[in-house]
N, C-alpha and C. Protein backbone atom coordinates (compact mmCIF):
# COMPACT_ATOMS: atom_id res chain seq x y z
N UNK A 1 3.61 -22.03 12.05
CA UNK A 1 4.31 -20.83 11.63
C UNK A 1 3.77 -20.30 10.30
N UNK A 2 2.86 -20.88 9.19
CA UNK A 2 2.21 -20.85 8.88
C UNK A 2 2.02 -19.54 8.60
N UNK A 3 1.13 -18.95 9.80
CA UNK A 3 0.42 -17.57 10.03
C UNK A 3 1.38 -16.41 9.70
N UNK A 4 2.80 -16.55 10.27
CA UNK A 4 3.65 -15.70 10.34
C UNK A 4 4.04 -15.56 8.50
N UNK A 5 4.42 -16.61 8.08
CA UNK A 5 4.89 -16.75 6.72
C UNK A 5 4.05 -15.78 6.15
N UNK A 6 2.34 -15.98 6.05
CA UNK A 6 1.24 -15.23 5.75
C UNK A 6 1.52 -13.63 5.67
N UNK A 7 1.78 -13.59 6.78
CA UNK A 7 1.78 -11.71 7.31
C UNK A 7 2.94 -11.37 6.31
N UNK A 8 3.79 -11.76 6.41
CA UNK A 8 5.11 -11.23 5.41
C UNK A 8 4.44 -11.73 4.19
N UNK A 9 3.90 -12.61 3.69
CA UNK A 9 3.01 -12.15 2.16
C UNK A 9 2.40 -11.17 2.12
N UNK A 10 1.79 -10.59 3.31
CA UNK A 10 0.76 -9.14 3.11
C UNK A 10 1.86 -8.15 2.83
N UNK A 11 2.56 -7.80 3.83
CA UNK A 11 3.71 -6.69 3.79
C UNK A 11 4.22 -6.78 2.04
N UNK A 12 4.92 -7.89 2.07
CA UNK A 12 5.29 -7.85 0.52
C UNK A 12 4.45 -7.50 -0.26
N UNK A 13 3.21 -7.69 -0.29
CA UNK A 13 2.42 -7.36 -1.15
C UNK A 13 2.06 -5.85 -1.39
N UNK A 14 2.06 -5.16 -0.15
CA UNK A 14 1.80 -3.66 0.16
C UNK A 14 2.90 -2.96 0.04
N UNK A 15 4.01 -3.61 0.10
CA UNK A 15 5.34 -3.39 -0.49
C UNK A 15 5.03 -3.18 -2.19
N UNK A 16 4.66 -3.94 -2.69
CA UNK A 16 4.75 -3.97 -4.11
C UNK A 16 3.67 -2.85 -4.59
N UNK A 17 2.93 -2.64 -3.54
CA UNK A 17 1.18 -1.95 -4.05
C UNK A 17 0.20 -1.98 -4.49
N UNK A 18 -0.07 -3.46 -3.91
CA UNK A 18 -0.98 -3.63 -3.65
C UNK A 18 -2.01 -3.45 -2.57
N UNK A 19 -2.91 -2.66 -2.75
CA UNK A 19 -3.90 -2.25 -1.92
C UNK A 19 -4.65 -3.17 -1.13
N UNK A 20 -5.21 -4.41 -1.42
CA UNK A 20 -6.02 -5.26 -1.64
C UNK A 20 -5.57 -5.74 -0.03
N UNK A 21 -3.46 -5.55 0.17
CA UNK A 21 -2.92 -6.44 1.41
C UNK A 21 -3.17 -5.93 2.36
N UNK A 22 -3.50 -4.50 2.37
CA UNK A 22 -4.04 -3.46 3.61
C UNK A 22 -5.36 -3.86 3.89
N UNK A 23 -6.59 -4.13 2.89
CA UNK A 23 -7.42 -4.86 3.87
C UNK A 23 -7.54 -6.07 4.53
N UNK A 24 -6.32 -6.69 4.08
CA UNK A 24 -6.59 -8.53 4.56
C UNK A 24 -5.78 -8.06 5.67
N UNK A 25 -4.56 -7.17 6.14
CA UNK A 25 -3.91 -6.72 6.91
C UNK A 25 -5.02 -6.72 8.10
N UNK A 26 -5.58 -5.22 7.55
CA UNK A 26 -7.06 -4.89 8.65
C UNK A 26 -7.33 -6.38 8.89
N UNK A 27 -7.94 -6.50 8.10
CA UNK A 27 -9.16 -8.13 8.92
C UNK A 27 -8.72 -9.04 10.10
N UNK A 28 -6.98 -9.42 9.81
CA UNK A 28 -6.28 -9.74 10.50
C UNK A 28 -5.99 -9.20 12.20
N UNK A 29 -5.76 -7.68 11.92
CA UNK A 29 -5.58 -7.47 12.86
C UNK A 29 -6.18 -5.63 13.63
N UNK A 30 -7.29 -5.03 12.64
CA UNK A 30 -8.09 -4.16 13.06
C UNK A 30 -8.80 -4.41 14.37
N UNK A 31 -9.31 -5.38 14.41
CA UNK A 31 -9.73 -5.65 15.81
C UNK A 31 -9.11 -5.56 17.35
N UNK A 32 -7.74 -6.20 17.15
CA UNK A 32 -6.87 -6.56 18.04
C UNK A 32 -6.72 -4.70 18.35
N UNK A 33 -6.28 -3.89 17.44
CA UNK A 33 -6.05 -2.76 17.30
C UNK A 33 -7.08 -1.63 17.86
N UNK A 34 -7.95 -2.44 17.72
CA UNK A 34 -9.38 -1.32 18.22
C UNK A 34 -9.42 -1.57 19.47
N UNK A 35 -9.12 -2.78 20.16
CA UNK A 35 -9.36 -2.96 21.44
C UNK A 35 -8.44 -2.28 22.07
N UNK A 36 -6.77 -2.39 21.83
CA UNK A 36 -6.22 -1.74 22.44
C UNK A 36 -5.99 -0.38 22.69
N UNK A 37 -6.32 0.36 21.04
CA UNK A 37 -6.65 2.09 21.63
C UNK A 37 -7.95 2.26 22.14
N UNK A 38 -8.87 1.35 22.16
CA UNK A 38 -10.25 1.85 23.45
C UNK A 38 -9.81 1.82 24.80
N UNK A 39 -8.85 0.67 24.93
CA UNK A 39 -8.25 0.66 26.17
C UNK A 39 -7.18 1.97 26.66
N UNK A 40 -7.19 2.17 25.71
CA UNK A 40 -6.24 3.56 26.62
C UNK A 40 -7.02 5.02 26.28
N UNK A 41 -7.36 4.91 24.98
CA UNK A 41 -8.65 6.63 25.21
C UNK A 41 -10.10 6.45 25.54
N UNK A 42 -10.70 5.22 25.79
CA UNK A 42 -11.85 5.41 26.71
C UNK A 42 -12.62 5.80 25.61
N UNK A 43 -12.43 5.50 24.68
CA UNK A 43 -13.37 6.82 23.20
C UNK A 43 -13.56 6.14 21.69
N UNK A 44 -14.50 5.32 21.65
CA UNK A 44 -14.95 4.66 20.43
C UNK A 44 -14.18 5.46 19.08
N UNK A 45 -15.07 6.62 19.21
CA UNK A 45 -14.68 7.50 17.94
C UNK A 45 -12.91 7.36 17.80
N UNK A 46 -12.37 7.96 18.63
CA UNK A 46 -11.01 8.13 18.76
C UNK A 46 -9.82 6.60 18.89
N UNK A 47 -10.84 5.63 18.96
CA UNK A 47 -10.10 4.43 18.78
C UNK A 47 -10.60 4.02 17.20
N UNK A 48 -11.14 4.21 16.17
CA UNK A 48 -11.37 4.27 15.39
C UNK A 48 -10.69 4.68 14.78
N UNK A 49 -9.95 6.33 14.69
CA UNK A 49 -9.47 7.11 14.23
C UNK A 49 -7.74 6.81 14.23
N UNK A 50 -7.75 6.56 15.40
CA UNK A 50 -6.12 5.51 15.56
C UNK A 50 -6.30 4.28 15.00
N UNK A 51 -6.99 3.54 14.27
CA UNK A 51 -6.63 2.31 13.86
C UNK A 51 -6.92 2.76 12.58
N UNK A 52 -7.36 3.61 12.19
CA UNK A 52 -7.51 3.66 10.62
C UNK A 52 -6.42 4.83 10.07
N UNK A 53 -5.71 5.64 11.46
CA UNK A 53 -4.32 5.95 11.17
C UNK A 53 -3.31 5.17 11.32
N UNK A 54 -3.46 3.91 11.83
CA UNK A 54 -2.05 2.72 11.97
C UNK A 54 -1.85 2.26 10.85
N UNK A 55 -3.05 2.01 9.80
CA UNK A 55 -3.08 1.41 8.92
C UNK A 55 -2.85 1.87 7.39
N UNK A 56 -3.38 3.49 7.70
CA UNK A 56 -2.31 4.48 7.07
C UNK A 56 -0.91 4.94 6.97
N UNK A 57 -0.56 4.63 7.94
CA UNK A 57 0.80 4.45 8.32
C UNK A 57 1.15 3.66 7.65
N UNK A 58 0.73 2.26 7.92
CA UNK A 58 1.67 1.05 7.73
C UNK A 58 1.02 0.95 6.09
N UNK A 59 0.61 1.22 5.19
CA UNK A 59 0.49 1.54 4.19
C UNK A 59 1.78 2.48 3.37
N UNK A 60 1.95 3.78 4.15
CA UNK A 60 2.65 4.18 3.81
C UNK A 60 4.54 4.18 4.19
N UNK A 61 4.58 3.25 5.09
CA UNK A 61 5.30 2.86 5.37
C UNK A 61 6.15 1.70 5.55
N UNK A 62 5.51 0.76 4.18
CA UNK A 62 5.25 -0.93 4.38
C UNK A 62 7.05 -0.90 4.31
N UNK A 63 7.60 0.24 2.96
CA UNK A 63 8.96 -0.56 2.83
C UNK A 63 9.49 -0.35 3.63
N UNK A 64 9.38 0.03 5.13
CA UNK A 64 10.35 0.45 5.76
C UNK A 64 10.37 -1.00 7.26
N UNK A 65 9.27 -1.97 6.65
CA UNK A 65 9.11 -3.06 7.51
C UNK A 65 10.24 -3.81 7.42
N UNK A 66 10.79 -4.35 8.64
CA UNK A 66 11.84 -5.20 8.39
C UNK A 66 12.07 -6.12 9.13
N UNK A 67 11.40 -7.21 9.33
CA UNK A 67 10.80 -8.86 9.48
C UNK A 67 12.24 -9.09 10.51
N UNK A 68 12.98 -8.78 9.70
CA UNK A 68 14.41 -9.36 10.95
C UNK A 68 14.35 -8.46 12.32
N UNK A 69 13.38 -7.46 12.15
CA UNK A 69 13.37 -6.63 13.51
C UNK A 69 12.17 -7.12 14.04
N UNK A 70 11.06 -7.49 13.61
CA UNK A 70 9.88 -7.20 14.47
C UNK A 70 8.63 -8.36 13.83
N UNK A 71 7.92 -8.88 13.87
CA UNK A 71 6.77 -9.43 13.56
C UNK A 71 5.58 -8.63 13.10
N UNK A 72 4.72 -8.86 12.05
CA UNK A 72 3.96 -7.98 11.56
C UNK A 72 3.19 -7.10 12.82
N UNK A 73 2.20 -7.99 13.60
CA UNK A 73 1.65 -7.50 14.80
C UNK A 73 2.52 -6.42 15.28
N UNK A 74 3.35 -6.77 16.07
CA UNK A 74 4.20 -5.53 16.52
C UNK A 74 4.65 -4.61 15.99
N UNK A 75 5.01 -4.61 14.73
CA UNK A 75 5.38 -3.42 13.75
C UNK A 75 3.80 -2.76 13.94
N UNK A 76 2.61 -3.21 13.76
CA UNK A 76 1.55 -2.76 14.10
C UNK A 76 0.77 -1.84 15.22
N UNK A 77 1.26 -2.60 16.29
CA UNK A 77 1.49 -2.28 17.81
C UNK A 77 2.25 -1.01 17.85
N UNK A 78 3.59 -1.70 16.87
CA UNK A 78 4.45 -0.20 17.69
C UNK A 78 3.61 1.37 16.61
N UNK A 79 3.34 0.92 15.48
CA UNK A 79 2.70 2.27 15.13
C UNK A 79 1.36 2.71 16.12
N UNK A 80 0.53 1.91 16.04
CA UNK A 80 -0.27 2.72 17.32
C UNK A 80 -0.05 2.65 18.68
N UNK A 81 1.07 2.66 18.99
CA UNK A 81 2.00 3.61 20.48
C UNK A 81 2.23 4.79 20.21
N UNK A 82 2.70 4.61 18.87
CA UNK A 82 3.11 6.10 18.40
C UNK A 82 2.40 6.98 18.29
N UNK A 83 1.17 6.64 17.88
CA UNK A 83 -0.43 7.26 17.41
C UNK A 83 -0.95 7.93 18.76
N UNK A 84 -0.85 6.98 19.76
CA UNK A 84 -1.24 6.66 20.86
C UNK A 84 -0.63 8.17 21.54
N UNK A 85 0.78 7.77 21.82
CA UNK A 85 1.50 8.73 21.96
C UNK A 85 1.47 10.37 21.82
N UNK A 86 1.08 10.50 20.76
CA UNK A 86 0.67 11.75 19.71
C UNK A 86 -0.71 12.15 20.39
N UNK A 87 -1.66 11.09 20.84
CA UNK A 87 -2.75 11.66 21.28
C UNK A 87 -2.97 12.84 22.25
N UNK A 88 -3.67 14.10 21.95
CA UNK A 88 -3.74 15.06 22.79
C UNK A 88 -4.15 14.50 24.44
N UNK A 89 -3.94 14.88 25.65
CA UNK A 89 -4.52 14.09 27.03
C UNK A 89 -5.73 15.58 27.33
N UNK A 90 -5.90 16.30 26.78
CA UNK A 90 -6.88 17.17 27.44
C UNK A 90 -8.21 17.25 27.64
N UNK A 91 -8.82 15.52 27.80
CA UNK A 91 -9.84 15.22 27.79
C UNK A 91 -10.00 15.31 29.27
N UNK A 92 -11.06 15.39 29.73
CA UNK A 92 -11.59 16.04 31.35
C UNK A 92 -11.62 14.21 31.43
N UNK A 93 -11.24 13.77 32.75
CA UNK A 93 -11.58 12.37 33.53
C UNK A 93 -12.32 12.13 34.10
N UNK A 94 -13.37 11.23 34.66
CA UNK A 94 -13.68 11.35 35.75
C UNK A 94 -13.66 10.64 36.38
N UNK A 95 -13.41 11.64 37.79
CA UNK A 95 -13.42 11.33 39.14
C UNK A 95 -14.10 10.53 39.83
């Protein structure tokens, strides 16, 4: 459990403002994050652009984290659903 204890040191820390917890944040879990918006827009660039808006988010939104609701990851997760969400669909598919 360890790991978990960890993540709520980052939050607290980005809570307080420190910058430094948003990249150990990223390192942690940018990856996990990139895979899953490639998986749904098909689009390097644009999975890029959602993980470096999740993380803007959760930057600007650290105090509103609240550990008794959710686990860092998922507070993570759920901002890029939201991102996700927001994404325009008027990209042509193909058939």
């Amino acid at each position: 459990m360890q790991g978990h204890r960890d993540e709520q040191a980052l939050v607290a820390r980005m809570q307080a403002g420190e910058r430094a917890a948003v990249a150990e944040l990223y390192d942690l879990y940018g990856g996990a994050l990139y895979a899953l918006a490639q998986r749904f827009t098909h689009d390097a660039v644009e999975a890029e652009e959602i993980v470096l808006d999740v993380f803007t988010q959760a930057w600007r939104k650290a105090c509103s984290y609240d550990a008794a609701r959710s686990n860092v990851m998922l507070w993570l997760v759920s901002l890029a659903g939201h991102r996700l969400r927001m994404q325009p669909t008027s990209r042509p598919t193909n058939a």
